[in-house]
C-alpha atoms as a PDB file:
ATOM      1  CA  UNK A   1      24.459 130.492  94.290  1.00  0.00           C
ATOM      2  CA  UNK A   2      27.491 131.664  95.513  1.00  0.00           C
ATOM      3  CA  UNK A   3      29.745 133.934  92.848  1.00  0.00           C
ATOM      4  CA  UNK A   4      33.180 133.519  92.553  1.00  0.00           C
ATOM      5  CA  UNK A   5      35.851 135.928  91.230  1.00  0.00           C
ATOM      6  CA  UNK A   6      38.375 136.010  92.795  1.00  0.00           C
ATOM      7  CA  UNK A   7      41.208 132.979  92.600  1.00  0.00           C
ATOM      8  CA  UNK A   8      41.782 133.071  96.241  1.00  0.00           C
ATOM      9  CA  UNK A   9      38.312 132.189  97.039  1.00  0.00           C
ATOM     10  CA  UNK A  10      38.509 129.526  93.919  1.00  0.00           C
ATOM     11  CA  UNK A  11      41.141 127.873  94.977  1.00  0.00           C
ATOM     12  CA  UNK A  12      39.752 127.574  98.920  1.00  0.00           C
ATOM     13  CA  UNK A  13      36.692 126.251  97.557  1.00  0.00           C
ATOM     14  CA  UNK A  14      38.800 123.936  95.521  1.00  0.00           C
ATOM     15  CA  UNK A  15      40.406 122.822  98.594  1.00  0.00           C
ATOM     16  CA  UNK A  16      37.155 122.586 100.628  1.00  0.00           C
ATOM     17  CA  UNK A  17      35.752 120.209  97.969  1.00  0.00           C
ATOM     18  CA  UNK A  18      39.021 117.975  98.015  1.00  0.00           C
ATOM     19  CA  UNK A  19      38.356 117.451 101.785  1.00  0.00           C
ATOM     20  CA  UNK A  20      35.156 116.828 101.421  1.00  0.00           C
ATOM     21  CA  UNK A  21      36.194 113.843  98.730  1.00  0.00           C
ATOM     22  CA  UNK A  22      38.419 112.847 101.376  1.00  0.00           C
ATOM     23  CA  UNK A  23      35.347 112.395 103.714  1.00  0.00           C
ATOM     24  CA  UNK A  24      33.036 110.879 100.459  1.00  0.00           C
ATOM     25  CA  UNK A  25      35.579 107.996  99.922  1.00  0.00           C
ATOM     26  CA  UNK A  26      35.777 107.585 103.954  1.00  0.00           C
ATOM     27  CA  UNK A  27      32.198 107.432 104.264  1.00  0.00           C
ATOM     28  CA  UNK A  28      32.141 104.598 101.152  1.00  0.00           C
ATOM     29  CA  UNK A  29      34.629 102.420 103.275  1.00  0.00           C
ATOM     30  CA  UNK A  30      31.929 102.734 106.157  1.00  0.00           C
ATOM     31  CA  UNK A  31      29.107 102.015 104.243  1.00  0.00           C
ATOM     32  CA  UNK A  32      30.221  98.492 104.330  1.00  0.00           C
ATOM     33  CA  UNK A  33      29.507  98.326 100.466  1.00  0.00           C
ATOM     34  CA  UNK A  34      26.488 100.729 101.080  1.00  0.00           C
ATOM     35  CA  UNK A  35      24.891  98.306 103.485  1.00  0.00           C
ATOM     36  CA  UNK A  36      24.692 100.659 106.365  1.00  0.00           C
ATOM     37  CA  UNK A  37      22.674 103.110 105.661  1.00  0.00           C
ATOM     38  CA  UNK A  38      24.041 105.928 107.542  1.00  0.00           C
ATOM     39  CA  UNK A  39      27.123 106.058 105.976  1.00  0.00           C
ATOM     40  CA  UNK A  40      25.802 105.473 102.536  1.00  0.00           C
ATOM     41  CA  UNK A  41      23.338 108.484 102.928  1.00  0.00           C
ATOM     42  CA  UNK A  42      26.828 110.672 104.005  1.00  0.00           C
ATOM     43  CA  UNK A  43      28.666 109.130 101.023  1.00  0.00           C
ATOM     44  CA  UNK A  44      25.958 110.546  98.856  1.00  0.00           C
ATOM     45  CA  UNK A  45      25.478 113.767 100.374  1.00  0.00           C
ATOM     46  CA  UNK A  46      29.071 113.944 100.455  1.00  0.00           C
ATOM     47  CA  UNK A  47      29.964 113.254  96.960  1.00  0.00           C
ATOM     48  CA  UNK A  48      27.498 115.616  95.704  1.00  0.00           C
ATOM     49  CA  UNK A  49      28.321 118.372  97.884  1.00  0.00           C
ATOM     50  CA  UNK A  50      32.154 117.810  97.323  1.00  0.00           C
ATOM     51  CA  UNK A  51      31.244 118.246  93.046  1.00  0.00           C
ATOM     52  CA  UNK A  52      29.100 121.293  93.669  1.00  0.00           C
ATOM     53  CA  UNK A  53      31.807 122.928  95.813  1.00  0.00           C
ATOM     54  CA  UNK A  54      34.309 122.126  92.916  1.00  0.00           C
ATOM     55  CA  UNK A  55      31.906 123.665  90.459  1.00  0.00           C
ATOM     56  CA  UNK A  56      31.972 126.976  91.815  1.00  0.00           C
ATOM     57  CA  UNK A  57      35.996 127.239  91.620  1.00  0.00           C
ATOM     58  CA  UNK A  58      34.968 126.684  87.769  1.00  0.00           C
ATOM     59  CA  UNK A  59      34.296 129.997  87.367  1.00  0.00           C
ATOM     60  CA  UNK A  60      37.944 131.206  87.717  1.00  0.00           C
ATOM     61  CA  UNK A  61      39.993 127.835  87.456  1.00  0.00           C
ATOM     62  CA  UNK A  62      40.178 125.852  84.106  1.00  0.00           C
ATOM     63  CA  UNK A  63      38.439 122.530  84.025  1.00  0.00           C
ATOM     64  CA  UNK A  64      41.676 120.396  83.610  1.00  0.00           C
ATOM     65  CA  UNK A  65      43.723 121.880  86.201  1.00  0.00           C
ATOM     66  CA  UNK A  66      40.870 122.093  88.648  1.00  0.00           C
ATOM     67  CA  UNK A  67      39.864 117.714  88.320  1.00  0.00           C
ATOM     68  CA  UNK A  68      43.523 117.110  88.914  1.00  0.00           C
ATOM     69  CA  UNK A  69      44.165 118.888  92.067  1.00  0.00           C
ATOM     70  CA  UNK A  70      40.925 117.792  93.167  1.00  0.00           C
ATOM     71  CA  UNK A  71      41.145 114.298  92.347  1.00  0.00           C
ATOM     72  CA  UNK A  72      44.604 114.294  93.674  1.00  0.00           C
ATOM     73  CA  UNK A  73      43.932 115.838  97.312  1.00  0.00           C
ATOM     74  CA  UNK A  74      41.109 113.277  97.123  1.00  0.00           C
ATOM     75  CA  UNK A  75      43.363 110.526  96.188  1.00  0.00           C
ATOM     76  CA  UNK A  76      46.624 112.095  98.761  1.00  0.00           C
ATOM     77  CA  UNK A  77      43.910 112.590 101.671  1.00  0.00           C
ATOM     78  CA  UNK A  78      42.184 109.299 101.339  1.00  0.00           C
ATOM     79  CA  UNK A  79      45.289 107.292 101.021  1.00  0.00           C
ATOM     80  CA  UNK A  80      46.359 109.178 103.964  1.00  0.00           C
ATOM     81  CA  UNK A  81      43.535 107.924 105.932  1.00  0.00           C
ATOM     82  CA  UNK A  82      43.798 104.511 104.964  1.00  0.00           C
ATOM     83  CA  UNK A  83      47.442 105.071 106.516  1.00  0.00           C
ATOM     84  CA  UNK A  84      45.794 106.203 109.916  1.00  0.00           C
ATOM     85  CA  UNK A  85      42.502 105.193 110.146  1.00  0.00           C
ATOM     86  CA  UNK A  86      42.604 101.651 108.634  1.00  0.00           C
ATOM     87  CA  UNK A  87      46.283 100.278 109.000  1.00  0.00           C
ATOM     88  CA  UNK A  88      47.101 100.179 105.600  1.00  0.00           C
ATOM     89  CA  UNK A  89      51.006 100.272 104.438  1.00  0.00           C
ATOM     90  CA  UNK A  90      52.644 102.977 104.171  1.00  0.00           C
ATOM     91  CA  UNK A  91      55.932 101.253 102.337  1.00  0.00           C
ATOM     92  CA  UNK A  92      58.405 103.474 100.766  1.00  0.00           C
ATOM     93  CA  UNK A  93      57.014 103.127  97.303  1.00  0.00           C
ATOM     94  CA  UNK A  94      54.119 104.245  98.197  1.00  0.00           C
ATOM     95  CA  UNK A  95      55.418 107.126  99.922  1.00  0.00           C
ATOM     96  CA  UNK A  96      56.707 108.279  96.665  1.00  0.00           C
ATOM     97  CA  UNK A  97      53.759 107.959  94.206  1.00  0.00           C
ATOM     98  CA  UNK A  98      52.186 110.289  96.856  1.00  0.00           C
ATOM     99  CA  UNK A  99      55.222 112.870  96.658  1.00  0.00           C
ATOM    100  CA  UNK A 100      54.446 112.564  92.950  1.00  0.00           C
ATOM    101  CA  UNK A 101      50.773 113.418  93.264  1.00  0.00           C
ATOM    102  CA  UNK A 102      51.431 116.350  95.682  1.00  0.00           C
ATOM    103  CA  UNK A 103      54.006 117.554  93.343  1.00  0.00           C
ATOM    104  CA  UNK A 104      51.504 117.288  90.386  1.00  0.00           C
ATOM    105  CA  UNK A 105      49.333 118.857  92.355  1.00  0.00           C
ATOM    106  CA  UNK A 106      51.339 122.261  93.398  1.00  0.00           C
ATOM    107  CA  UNK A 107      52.578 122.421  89.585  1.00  0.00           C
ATOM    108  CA  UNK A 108      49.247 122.807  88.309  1.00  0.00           C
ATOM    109  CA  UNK A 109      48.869 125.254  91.295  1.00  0.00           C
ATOM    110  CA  UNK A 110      51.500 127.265  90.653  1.00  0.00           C
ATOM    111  CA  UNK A 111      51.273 127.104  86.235  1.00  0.00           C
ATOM    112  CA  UNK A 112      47.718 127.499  86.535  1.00  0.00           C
ATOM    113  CA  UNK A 113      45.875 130.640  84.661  1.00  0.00           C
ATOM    114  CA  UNK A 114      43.952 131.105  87.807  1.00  0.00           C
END
């Protein structure tokens, strides 16, 4: 197992797993409801690699601060997607809830003990 001590490394791997959530939730919307089995096998793969990856940042980032920024460059980068990838709007409120996450995201960043 990789050992992590140092908060720059944490916070790359906390990054690495947020893309890789990005690419989980991507390879659900392919999976056609998990009824191709290609990208069902990557969704799982995925979404367990993407939780191990966050696990290791554990070891220098708190639990709380660590789920939110990863669940919200999962939730930025999918949405993000959807904007590119699948047509979906990309209306001004929307816009702004994502401004919020991001900004959620770098306060926890920056206020963080790690």
């Amino acid at each position: 197992m990789l050992e992590v001590s140092s908060p720059k490394v944490a916070w790359l791997l906390l990054f690495v797993s947020g893309v890789l959530e990005i690419a989980f939730a991507s390879s659900i919307q392919l999976s056609n409801g998990f009824t191709k089995l290609v990208p069902a096998a990557s969704a799982l793969i995925l979404g367990a690699l993407s939780v191990y990856v966050m696990s290791l940042s554990l070891k220098v980032i708190p639990i709380g601060t660590a789920y939110a920024v990863w669940g919200g460059i999962g939730a930025v980068g999918t949405v993000a997607v959807g904007f590119v990838a699948y047509g979906e709007s990309a209306s001004p409120a929307r816009l702004l809830c994502i401004a919020l996450i991001v900004a959620g995201i770098i306060g926890l960043q920056l206020t963080g003990s790690a």
